[in-house]
Protein backbone atom coordinates (compact mmCIF):
# COMPACT_ATOMS: atom_id res chain seq x y z
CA UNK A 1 192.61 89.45 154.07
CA UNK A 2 195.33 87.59 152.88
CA UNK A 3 198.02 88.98 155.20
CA UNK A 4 195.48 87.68 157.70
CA UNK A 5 195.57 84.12 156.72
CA UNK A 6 199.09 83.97 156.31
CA UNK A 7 199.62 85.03 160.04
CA UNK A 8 197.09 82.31 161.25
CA UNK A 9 198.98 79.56 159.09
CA UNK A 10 201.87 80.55 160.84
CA UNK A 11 200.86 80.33 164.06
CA UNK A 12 199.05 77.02 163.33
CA UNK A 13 202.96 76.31 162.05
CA UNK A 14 204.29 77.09 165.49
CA UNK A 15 201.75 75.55 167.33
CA UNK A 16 202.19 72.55 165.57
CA UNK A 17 206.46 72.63 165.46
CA UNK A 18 205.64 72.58 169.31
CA UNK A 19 203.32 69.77 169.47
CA UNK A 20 205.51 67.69 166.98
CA UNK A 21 208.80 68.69 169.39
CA UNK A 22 206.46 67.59 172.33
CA UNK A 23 205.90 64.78 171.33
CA UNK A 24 209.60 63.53 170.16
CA UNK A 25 211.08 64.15 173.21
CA UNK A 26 208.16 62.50 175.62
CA UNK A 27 208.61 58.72 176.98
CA UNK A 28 205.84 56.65 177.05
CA UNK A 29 207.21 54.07 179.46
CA UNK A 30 205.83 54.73 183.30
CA UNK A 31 202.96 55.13 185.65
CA UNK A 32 199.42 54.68 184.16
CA UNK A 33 200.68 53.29 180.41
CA UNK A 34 203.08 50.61 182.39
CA UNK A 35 199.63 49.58 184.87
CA UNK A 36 197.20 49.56 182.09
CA UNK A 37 199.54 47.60 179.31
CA UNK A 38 200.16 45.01 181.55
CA UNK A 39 196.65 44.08 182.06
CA UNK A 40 195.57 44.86 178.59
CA UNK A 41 199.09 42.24 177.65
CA UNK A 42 197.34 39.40 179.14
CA UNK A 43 193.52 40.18 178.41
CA UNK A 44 191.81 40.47 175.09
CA UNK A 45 190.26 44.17 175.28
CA UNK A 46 186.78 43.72 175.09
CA UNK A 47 187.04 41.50 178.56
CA UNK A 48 189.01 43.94 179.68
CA UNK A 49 186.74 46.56 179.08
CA UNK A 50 182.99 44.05 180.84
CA UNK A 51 186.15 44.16 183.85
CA UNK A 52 186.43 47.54 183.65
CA UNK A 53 182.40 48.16 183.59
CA UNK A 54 181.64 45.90 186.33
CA UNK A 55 184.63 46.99 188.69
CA UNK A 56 182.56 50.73 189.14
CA UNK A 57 184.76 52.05 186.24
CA UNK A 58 182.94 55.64 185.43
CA UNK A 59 184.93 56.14 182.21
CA UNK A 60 184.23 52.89 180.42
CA UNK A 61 183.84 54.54 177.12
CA UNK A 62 186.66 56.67 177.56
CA UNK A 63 188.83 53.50 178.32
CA UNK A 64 187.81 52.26 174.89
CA UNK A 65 190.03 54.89 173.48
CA UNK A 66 192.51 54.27 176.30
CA UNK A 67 192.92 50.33 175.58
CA UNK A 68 193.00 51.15 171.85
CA UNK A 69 196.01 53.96 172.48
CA UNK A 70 197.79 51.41 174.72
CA UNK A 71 197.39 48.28 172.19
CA UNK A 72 198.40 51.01 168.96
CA UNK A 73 202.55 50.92 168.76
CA UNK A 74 204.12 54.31 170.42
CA UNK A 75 204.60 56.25 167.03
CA UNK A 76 201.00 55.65 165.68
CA UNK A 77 200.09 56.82 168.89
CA UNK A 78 201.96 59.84 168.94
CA UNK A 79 201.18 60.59 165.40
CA UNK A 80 197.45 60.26 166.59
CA UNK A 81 197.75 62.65 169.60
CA UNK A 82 200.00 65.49 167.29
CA UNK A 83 196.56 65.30 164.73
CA UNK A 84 194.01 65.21 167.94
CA UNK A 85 196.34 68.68 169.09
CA UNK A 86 195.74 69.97 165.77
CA UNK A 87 192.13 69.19 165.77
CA UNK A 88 191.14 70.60 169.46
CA UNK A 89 193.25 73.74 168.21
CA UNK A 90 191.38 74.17 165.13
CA UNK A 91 187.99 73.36 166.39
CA UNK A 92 188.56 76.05 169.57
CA UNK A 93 189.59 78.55 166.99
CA UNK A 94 186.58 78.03 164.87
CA UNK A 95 184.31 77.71 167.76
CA UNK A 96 186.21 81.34 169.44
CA UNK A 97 186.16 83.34 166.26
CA UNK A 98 185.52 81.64 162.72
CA UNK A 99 186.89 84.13 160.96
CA UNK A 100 190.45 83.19 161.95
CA UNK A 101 191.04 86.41 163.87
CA UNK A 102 191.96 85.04 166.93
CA UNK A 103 194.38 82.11 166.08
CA UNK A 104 197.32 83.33 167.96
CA UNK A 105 194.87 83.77 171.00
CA UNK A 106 194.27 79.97 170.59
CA UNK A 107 197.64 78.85 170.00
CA UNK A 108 198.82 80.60 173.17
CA UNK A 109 195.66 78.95 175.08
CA UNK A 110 197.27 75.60 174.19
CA UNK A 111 200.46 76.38 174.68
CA UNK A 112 200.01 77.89 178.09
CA UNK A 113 198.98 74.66 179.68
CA UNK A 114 201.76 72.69 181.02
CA UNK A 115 201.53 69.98 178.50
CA UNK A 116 204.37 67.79 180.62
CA UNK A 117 201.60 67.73 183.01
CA UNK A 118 199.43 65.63 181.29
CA UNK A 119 202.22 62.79 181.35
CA UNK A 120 202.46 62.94 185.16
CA UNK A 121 200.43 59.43 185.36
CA UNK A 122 201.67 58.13 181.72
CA UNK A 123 201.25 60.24 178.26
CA UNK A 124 199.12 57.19 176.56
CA UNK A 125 196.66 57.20 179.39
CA UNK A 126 196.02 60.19 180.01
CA UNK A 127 195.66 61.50 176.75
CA UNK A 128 193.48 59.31 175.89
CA UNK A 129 191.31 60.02 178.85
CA UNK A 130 191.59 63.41 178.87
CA UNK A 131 192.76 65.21 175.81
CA UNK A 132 190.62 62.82 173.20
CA UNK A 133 187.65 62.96 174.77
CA UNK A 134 188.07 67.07 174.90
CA UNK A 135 188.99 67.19 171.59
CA UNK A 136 185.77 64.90 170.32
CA UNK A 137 183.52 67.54 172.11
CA UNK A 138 184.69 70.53 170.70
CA UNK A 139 184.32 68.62 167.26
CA UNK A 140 180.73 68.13 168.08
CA UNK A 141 180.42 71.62 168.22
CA UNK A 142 181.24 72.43 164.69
């Protein structure tokens, strides 16, 4: 049993070494977070937001966490997304197998996914579209 839980803290170790290395080499700086910082520079958010709503926006309370990642300064932000990593990993763990058996299963779930993908349109963004919002649900499950 406790040979066990000393594997899955070690793979919750790696997986987290990755995320952390992730996240220190990733830019912030283009595409989506440039386009959505600009307007949020010149708007208070919560007019931003009635904009967003009445423009046909779909994901207006997704874009609450958006402007919020986009008005939060780059290392809170990426300190935010390492713990939301941590979180989805540990909640699809739980929700796969509660017993810890199958955290290396997990881990390599996560890690499997291109994660550079997710900053093709800008890391803030998307995250915060995408990854939150994912990570929220599975947190409702537990």
């Amino acid at each position: 049993m406790r040979r066990e839980r000393e594997k899955e803290k070690r793979y919750l170790w790696i997986f987290i070494g990755i995320a952390v290395l992730i996240h220190l080499i990733l830019q912030s700086d283009f595409g989506d977070d440039l386009i959505f910082g600009a307007q949020l520079e010149h708007k208070a958010v919560l007019p931003w937001l009635v904009h967003r709503y009445h423009s046909l926006s779909s994901r207006f309370l997704v874009e609450i966490s958006m402007a919020a990642a986009l008005k939060m300064p780059v290392l809170l932000w990426k300190a935010l997304d390492i713990l939301v990593c941590i979180l989805l990993g540990a909640g699809l763990n739980y929700l796969l197998d509660n017993k810890g058996k199958c955290a290396i299963f997990t881990a390599a779930l996560l890690c499997v996914y291109p994660f550079m993908h997710m900053g093709s349109a800008g890391w803030r963004v998307t995250t915060a579209n995408y990854l939150w919002p994912l990570a929220a649900g599975i947190g409702c499950h537990l």
